[in-house]
Each structure stands twice: as C-alpha cells, then as structure tokens.
PDB file of N, CA and C in Angstrom:
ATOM      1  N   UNK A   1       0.837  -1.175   0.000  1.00  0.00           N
ATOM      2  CA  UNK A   1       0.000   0.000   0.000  1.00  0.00           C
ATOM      3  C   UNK A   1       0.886   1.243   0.000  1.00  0.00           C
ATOM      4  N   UNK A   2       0.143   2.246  -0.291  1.00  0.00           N
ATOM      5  CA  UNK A   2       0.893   3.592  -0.550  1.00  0.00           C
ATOM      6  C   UNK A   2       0.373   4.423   0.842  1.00  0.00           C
ATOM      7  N   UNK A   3       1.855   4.770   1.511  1.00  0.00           N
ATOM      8  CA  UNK A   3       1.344   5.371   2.630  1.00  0.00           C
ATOM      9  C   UNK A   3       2.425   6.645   2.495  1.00  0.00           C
ATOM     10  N   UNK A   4       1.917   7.748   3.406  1.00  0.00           N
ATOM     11  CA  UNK A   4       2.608   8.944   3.812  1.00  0.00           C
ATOM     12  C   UNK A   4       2.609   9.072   5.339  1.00  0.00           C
ATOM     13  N   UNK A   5       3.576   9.672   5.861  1.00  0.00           N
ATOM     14  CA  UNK A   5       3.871  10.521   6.958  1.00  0.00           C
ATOM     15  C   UNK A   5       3.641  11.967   7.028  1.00  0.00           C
ATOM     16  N   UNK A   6       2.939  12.765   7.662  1.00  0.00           N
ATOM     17  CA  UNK A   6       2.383  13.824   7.673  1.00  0.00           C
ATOM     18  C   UNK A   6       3.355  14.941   7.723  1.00  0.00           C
ATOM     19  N   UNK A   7       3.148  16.292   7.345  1.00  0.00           N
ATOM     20  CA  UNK A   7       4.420  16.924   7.850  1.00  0.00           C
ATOM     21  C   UNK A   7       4.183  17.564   9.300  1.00  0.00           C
ATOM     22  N   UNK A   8       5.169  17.865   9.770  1.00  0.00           N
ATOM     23  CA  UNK A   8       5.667  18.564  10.940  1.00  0.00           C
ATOM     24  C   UNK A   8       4.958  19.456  11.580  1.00  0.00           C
ATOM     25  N   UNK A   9       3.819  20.106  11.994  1.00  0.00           N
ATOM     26  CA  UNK A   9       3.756  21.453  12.345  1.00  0.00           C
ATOM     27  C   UNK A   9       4.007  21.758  13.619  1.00  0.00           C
ATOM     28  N   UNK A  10       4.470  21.115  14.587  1.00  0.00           N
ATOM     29  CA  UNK A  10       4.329  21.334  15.796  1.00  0.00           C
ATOM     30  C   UNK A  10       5.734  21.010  16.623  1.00  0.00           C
ATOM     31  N   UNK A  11       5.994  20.051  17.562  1.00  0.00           N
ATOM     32  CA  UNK A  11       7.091  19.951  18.387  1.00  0.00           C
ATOM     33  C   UNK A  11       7.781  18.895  17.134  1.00  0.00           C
ATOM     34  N   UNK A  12       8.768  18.663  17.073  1.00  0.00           N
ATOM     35  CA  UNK A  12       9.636  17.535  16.640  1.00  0.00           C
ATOM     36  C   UNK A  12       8.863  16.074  17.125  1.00  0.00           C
ATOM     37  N   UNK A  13       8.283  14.974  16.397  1.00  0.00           N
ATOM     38  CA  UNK A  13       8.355  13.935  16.704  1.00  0.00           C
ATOM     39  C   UNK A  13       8.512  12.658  15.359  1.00  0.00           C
ATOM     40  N   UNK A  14       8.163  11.842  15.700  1.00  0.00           N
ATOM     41  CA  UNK A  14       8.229  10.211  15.108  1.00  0.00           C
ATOM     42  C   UNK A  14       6.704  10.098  14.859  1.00  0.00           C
ATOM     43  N   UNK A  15       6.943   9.584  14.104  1.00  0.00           N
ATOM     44  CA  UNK A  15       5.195   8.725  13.553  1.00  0.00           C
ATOM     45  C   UNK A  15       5.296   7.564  14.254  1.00  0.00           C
ATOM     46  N   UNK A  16       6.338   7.012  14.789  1.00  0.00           N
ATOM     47  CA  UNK A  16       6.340   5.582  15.106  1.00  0.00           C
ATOM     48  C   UNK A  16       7.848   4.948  15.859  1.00  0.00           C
ATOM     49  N   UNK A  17       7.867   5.106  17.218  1.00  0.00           N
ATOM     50  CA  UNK A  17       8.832   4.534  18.216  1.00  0.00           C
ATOM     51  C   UNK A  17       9.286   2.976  17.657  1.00  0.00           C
ATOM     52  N   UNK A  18      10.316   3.180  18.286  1.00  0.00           N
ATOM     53  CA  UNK A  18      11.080   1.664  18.184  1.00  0.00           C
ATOM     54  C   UNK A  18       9.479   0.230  18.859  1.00  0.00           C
ATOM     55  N   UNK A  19       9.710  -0.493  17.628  1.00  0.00           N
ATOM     56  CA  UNK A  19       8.816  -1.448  18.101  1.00  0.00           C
ATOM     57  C   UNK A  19       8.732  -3.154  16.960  1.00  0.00           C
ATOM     58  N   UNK A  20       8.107  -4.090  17.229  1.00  0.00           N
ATOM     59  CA  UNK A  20       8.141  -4.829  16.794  1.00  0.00           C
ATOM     60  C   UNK A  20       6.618  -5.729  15.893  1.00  0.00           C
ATOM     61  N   UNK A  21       6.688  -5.626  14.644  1.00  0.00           N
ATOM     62  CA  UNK A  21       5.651  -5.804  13.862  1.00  0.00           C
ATOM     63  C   UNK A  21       4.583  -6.650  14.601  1.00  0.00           C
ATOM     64  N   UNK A  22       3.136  -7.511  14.100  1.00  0.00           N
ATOM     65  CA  UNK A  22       2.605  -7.840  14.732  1.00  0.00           C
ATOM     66  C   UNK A  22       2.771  -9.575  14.497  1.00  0.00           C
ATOM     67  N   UNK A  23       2.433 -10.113  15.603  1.00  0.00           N
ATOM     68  CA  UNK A  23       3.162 -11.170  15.535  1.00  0.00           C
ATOM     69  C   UNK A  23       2.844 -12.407  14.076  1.00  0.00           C
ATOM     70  N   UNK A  24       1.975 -11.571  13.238  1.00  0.00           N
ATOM     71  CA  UNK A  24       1.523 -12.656  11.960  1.00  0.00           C
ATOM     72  C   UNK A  24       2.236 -12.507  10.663  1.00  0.00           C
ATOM     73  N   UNK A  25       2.934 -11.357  10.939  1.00  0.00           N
ATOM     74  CA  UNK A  25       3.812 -10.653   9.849  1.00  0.00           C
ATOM     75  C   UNK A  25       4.930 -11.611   9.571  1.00  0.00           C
ATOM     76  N   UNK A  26       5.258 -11.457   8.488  1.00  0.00           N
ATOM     77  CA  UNK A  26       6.489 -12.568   7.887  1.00  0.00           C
ATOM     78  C   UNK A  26       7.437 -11.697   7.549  1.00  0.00           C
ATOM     79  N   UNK A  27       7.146 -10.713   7.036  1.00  0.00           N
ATOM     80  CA  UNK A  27       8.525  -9.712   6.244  1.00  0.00           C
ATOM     81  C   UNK A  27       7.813  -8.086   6.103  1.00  0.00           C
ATOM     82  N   UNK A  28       8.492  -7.510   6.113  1.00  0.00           N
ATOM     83  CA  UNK A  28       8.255  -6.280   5.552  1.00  0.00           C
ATOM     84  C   UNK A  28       8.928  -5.617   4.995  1.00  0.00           C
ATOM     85  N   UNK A  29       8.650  -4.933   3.790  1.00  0.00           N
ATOM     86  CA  UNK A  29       9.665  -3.469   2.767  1.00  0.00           C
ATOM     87  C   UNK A  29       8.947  -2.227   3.097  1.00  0.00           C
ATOM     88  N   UNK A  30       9.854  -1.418   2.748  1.00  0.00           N
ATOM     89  CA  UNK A  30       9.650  -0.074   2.592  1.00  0.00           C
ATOM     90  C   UNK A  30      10.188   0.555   1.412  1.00  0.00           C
ATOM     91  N   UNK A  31       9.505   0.699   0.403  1.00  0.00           N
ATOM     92  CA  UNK A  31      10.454   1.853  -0.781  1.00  0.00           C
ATOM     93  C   UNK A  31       9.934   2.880  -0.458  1.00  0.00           C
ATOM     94  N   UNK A  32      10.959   4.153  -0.428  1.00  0.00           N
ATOM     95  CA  UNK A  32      10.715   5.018  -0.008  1.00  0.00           C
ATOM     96  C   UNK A  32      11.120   6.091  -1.502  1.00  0.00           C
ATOM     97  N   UNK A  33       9.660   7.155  -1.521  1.00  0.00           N
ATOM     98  CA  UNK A  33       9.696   7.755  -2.438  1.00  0.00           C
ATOM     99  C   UNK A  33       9.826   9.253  -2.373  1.00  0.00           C
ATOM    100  N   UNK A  34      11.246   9.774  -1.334  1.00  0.00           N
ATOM    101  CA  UNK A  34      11.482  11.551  -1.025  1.00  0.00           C
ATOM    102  C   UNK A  34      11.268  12.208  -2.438  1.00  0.00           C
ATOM    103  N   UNK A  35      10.409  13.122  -2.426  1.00  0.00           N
ATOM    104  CA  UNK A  35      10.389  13.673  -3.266  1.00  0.00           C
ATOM    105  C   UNK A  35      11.788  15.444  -3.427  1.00  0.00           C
ATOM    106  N   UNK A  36      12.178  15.343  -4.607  1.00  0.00           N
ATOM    107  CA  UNK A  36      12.940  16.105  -4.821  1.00  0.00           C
ATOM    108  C   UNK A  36      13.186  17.312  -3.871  1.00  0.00           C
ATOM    109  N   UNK A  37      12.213  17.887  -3.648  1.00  0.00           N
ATOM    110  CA  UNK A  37      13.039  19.641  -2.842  1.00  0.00           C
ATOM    111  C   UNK A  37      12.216  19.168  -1.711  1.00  0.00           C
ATOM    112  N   UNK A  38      12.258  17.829  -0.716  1.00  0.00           N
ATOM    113  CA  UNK A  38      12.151  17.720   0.301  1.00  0.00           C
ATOM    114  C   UNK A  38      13.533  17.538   1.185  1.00  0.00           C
ATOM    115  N   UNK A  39      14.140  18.744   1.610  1.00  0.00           N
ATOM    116  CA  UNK A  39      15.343  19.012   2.225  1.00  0.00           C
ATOM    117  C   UNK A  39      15.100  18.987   3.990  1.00  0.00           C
ATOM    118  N   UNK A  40      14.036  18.355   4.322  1.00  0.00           N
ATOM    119  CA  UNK A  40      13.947  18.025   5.911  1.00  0.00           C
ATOM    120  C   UNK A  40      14.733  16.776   6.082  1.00  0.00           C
ATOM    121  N   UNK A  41      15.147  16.886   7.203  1.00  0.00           N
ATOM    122  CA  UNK A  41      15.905  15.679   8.119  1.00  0.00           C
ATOM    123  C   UNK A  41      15.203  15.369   8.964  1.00  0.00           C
ATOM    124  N   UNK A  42      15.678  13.572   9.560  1.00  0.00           N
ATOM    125  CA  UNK A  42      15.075  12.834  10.236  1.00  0.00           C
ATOM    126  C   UNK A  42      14.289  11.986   9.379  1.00  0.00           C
ATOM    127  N   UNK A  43      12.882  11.150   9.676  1.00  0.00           N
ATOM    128  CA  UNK A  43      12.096  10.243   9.747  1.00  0.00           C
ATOM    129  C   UNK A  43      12.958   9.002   8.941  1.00  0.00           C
ATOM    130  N   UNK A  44      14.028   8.342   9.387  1.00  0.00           N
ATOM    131  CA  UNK A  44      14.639   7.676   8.520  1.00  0.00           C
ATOM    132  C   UNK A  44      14.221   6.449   9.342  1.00  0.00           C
ATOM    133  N   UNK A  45      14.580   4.990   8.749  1.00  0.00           N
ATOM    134  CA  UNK A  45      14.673   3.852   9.337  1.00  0.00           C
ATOM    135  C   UNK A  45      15.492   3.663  10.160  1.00  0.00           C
ATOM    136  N   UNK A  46      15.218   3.445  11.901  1.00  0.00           N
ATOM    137  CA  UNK A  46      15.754   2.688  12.682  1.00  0.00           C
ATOM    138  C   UNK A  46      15.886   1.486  13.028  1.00  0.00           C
ATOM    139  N   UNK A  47      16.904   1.231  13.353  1.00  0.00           N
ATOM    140  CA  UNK A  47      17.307  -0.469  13.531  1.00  0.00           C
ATOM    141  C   UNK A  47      17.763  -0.593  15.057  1.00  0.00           C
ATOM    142  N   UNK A  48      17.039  -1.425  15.780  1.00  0.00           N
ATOM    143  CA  UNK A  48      17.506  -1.502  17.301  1.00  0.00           C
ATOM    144  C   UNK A  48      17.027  -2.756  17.593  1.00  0.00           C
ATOM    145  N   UNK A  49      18.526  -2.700  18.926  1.00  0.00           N
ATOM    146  CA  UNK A  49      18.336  -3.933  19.618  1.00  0.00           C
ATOM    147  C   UNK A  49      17.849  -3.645  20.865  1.00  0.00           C
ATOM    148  N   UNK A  50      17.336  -5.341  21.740  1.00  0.00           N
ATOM    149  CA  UNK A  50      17.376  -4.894  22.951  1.00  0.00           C
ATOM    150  C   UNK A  50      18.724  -4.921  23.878  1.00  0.00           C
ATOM    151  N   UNK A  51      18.566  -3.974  24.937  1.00  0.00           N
ATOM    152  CA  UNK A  51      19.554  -4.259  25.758  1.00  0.00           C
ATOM    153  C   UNK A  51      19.367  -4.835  26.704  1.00  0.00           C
ATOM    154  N   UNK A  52      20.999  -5.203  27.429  1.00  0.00           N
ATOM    155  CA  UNK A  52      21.625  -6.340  27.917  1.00  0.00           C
ATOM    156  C   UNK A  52      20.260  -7.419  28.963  1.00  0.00           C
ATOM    157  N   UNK A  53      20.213  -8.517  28.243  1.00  0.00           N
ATOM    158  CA  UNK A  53      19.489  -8.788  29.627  1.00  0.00           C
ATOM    159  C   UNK A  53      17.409  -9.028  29.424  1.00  0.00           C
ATOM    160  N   UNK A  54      16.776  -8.070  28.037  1.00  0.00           N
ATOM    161  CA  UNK A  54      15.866  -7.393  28.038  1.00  0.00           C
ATOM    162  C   UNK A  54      15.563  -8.092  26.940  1.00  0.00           C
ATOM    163  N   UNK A  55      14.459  -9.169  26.794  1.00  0.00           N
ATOM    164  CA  UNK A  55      13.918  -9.824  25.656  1.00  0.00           C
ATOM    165  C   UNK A  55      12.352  -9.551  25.708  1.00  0.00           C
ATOM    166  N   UNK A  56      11.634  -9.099  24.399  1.00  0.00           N
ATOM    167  CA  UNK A  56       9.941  -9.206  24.650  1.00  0.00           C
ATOM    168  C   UNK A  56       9.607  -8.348  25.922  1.00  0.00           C
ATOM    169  N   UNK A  57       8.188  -7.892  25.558  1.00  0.00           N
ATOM    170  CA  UNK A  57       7.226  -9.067  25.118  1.00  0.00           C
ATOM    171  C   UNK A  57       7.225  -8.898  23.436  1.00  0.00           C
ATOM    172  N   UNK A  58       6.550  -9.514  22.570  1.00  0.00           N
ATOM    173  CA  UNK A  58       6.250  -9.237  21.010  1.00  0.00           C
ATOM    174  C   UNK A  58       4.721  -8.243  20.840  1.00  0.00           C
ATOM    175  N   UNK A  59       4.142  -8.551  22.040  1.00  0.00           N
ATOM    176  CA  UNK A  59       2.473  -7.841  21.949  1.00  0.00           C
ATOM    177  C   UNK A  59       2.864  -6.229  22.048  1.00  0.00           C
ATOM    178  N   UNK A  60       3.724  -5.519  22.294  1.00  0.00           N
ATOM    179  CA  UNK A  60       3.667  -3.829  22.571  1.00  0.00           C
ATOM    180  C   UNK A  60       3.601  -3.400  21.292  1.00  0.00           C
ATOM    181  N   UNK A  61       2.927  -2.659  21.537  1.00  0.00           N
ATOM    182  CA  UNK A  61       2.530  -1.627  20.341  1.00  0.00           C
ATOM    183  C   UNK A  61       3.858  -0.327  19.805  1.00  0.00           C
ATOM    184  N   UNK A  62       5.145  -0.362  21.473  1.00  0.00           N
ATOM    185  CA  UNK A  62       5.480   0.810  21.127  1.00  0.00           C
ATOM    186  C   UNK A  62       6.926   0.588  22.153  1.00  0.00           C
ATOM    187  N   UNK A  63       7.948   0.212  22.291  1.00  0.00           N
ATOM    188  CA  UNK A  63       8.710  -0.220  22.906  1.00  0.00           C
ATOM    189  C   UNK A  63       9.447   0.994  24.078  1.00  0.00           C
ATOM    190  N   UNK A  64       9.201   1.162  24.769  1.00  0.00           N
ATOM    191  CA  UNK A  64      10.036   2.228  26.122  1.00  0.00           C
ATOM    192  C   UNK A  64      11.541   1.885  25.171  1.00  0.00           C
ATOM    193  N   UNK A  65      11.771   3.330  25.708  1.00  0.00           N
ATOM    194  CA  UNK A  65      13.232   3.777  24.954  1.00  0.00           C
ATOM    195  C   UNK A  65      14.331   3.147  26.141  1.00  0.00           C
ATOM    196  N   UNK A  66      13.972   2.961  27.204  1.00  0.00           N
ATOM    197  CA  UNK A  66      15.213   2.180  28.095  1.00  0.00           C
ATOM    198  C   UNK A  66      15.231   0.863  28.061  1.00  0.00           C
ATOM    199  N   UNK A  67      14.572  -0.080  27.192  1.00  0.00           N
ATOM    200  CA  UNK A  67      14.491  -1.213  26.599  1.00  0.00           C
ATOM    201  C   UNK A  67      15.757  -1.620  25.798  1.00  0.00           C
ATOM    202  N   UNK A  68      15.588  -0.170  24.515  1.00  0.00           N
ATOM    203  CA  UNK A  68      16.175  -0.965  23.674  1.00  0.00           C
ATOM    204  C   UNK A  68      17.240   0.081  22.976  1.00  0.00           C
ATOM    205  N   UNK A  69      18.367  -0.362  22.138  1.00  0.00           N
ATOM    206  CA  UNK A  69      19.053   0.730  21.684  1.00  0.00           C
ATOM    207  C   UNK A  69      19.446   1.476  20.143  1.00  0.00           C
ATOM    208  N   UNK A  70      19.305   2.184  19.610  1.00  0.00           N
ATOM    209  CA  UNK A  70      19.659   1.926  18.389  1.00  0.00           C
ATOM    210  C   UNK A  70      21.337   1.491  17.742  1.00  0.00           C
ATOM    211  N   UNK A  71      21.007   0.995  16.781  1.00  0.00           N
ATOM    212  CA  UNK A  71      22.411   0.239  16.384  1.00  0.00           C
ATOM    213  C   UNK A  71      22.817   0.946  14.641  1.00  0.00           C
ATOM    214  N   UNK A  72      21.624   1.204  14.212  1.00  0.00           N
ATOM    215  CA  UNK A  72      21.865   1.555  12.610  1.00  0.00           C
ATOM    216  C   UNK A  72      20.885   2.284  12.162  1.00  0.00           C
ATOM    217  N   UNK A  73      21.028   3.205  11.422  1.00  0.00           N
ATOM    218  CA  UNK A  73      19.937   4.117  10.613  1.00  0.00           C
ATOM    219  C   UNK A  73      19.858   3.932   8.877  1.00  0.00           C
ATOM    220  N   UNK A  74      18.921   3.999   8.637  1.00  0.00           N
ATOM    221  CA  UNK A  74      18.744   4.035   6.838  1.00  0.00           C
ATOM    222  C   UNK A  74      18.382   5.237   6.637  1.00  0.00           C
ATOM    223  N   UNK A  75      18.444   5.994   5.654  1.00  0.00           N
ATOM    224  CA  UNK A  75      18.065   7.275   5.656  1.00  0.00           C
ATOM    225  C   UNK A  75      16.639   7.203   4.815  1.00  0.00           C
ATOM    226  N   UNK A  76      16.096   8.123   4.629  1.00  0.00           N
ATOM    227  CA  UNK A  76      15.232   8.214   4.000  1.00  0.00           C
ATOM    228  C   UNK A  76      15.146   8.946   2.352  1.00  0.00           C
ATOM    229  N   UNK A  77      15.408   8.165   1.598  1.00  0.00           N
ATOM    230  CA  UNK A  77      16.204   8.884   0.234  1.00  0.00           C
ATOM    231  C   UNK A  77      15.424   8.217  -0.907  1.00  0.00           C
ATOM    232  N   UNK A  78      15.023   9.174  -1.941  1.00  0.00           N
ATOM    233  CA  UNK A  78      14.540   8.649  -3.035  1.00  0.00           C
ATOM    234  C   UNK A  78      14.631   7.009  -3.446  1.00  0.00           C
ATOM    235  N   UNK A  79      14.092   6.405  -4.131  1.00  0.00           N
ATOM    236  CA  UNK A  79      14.134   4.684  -4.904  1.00  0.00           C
ATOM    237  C   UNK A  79      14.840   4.143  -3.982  1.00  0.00           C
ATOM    238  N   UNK A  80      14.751   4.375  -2.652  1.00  0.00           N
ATOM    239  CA  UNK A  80      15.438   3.190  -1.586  1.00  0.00           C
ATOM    240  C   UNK A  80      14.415   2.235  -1.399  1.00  0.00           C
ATOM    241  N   UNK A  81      14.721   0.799  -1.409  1.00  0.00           N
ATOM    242  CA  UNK A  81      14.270  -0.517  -0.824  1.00  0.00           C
ATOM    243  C   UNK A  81      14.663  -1.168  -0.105  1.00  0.00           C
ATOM    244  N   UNK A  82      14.109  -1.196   0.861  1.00  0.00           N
ATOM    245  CA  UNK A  82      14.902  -1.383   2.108  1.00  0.00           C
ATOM    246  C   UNK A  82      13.790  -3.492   2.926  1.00  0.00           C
ATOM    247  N   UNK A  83      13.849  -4.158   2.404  1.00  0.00           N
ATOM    248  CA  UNK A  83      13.475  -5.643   3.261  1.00  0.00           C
ATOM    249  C   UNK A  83      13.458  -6.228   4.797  1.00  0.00           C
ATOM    250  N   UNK A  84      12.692  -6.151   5.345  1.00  0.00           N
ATOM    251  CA  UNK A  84      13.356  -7.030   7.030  1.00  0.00           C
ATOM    252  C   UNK A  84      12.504  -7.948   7.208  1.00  0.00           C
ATOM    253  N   UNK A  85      13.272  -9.279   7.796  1.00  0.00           N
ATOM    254  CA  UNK A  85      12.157 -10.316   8.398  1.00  0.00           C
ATOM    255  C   UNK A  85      11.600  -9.837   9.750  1.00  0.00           C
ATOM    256  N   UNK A  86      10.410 -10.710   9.671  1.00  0.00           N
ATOM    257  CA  UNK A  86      10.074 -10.289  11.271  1.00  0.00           C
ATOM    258  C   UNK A  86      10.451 -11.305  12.096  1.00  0.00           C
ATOM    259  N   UNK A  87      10.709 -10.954  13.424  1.00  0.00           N
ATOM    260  CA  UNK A  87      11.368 -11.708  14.592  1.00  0.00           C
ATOM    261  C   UNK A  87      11.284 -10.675  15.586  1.00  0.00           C
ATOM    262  N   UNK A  88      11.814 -11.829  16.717  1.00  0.00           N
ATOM    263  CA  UNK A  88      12.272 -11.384  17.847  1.00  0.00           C
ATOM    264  C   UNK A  88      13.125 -10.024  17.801  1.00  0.00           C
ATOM    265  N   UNK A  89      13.788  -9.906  16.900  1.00  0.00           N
ATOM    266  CA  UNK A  89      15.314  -8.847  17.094  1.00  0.00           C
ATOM    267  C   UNK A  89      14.789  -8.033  16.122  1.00  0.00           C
ATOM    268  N   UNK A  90      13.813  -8.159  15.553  1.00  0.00           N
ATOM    269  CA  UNK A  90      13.061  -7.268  14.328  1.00  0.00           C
ATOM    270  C   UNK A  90      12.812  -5.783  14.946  1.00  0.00           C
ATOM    271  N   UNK A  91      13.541  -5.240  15.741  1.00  0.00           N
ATOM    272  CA  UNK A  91      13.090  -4.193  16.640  1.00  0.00           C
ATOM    273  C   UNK A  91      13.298  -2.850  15.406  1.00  0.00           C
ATOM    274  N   UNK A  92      12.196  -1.735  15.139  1.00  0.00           N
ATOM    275  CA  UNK A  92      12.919  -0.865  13.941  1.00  0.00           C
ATOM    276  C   UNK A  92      12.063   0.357  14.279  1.00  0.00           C
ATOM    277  N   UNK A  93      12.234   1.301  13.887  1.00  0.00           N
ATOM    278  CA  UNK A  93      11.224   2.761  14.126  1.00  0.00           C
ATOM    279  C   UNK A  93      11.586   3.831  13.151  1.00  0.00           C
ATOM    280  N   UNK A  94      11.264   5.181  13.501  1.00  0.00           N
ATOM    281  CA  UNK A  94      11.103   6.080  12.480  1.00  0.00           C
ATOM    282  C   UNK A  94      11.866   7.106  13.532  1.00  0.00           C
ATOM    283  N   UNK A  95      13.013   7.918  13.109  1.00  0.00           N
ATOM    284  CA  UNK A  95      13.627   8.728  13.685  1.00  0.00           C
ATOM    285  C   UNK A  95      12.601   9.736  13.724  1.00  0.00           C
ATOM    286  N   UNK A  96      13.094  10.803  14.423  1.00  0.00           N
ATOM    287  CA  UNK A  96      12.576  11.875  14.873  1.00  0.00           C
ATOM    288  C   UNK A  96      12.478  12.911  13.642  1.00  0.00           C
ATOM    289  N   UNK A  97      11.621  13.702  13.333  1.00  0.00           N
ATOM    290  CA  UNK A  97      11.747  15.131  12.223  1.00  0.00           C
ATOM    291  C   UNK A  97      11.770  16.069  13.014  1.00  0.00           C
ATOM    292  N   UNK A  98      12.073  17.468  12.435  1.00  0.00           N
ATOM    293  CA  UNK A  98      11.458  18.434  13.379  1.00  0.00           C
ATOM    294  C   UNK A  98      10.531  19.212  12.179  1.00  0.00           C
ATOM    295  N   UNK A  99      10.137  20.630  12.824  1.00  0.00           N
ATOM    296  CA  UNK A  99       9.275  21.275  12.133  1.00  0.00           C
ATOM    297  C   UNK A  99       9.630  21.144  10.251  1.00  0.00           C
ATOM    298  N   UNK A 100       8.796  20.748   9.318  1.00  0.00           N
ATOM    299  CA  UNK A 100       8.403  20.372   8.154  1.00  0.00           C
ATOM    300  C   UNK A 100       7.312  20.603   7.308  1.00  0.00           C
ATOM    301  N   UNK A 101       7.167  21.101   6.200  1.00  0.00           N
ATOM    302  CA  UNK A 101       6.269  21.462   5.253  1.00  0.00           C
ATOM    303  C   UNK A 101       6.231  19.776   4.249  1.00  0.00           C
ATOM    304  N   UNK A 102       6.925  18.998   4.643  1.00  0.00           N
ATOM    305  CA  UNK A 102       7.124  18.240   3.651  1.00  0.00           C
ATOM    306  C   UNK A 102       6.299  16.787   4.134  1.00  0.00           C
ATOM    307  N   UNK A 103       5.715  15.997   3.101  1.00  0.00           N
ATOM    308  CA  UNK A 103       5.477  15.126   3.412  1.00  0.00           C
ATOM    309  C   UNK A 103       6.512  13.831   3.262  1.00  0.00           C
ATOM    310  N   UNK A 104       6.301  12.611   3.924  1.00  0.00           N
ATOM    311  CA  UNK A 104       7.503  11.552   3.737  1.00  0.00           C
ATOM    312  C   UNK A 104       6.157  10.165   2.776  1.00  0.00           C
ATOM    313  N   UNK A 105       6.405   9.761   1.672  1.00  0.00           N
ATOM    314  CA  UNK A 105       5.852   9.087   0.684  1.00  0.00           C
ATOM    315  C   UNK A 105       6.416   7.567   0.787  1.00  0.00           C
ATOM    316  N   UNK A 106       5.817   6.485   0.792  1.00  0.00           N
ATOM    317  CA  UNK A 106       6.265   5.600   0.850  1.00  0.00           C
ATOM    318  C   UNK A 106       5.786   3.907   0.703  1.00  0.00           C
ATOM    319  N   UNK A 107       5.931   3.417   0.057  1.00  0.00           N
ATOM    320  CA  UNK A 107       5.306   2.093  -0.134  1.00  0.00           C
ATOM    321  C   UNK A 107       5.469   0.587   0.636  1.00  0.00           C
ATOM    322  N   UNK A 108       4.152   0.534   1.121  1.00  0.00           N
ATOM    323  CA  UNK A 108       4.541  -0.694   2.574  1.00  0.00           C
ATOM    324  C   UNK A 108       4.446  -1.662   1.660  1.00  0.00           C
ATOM    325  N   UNK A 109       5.283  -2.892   2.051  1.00  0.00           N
ATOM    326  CA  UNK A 109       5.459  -4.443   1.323  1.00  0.00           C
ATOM    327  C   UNK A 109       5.320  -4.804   2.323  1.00  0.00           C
ATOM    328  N   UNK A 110       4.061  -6.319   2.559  1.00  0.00           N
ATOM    329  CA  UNK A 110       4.278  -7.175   3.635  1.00  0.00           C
ATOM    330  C   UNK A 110       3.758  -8.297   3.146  1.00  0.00           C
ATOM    331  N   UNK A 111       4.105  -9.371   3.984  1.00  0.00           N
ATOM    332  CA  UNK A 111       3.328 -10.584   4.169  1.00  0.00           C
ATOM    333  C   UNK A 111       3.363 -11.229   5.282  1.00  0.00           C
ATOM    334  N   UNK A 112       1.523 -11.620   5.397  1.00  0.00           N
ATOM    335  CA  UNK A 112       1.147 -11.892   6.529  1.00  0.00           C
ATOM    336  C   UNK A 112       0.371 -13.277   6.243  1.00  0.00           C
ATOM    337  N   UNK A 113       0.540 -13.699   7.638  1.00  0.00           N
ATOM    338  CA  UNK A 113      -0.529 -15.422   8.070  1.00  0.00           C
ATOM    339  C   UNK A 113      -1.924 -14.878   8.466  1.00  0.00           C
ATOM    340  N   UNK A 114      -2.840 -15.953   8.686  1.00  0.00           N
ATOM    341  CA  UNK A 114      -3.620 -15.639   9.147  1.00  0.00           C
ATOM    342  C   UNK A 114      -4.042 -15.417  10.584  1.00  0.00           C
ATOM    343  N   UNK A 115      -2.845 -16.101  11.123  1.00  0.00           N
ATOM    344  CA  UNK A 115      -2.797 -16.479  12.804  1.00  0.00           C
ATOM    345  C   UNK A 115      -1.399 -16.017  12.816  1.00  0.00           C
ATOM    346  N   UNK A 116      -1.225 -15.255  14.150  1.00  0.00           N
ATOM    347  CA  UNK A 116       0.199 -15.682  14.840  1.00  0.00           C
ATOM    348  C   UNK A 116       1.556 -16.252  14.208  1.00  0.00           C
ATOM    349  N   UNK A 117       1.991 -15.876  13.960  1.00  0.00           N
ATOM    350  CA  UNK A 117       3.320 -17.515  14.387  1.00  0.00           C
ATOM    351  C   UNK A 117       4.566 -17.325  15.134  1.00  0.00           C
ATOM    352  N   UNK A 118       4.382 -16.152  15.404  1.00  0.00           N
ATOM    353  CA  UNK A 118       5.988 -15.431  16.442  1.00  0.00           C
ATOM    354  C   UNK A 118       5.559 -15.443  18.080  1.00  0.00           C
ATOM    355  N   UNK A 119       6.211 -16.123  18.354  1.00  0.00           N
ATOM    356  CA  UNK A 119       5.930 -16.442  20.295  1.00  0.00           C
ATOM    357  C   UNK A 119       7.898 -15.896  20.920  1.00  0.00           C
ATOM    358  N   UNK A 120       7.113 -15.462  22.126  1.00  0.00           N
ATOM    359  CA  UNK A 120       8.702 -14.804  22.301  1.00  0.00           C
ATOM    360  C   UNK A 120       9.482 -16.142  22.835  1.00  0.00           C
TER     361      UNK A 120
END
C-alpha cells in the first residue's frame, strides 16, 4: 500500500517509536519515495536492539526507549528498498523530524498469516 507521513507542524516527533511488527507478519519493505526539494531531516529507518538482559514481550505496540538501543539508521532517500524479516530482534522505528512542510511518501510491502506464528 501507498502510505505517507504527515508533515511537521508542531514539536519535533516520530510517527512511530522503536517497536516490533505484529506477531503474523512474515517480512516487511519499505520503498521510499522523497520527493525532490524535500530538504527536511530525520524520519529515517531505525534499527535496534534490545539491551543487555531485556527480551519481549512481542504484543507492545510501542517499545520504552530504556528497553532498547539503536544500532543503525537508513536514511530516508529517493528509490530506496529497504526488506526485514520479522522476529524477535526485528526491533525498527522512524527517527525523529522536526518542524516540516514536507510530506515523507512511501510504499509498505508485507506478508502476513492468518494467525500468529511469532511467540517470544
């Protein structure tokens, strides 16, 4: 599906904290489609683990930031395709923007079961 991220008008935030897909999900993409004279920073792909010690649950909607840490960023840049399985360690989010006129464009890839199949 073709989705967007809204722009900015207010404090700096994320559309979406570090967290982990829902447990029926098999994979997910993102191509991401910045359009040309969108010169805002932030909303890029995060990649995080948990820390030391700190596994699950898989049910949160939204993972507490003293959970988990980030390890890697993707940026958010024209004809990027970016793949992840889902799992346990599947931990990923949307960096922070600040104030923005711009919207962020982007095409979700998934596949899903009909039930479950990820148990922590």
């Amino acid at each position: 599906r073709i989705e967007i991220n809204c722009p900015v008008v207010g404090a700096a935030s994320s559309p979406r904290g570090a967290h982990l897909d829902t447990a029926n999900r098999i994979y997910s993409g993102l191509l991401y489609m910045r359009h040309p004279e969108d010169d805002s920073t932030g909303g890029d792909l995060q990649l995080f683990r948990w820390k030391e010690g700190d596994v699950g649950p898989i049910d949160a909607v939204e993972l507490p930031d003293e959970r988990v840490e980030c390890v890697a960023t993707i940026p958010y840049r024209a004809n990027l395709l970016v793949f992840f399985p889902q799992g346990i360690e599947a931990i990923h989010g949307v960096s922070v923007r600040p104030l923005t006129r711009h919207f962020r464009r982007y095409v979700f890839i998934t596949a899903e079961l009909g039930e479950p199949w990820l148990t922590p």
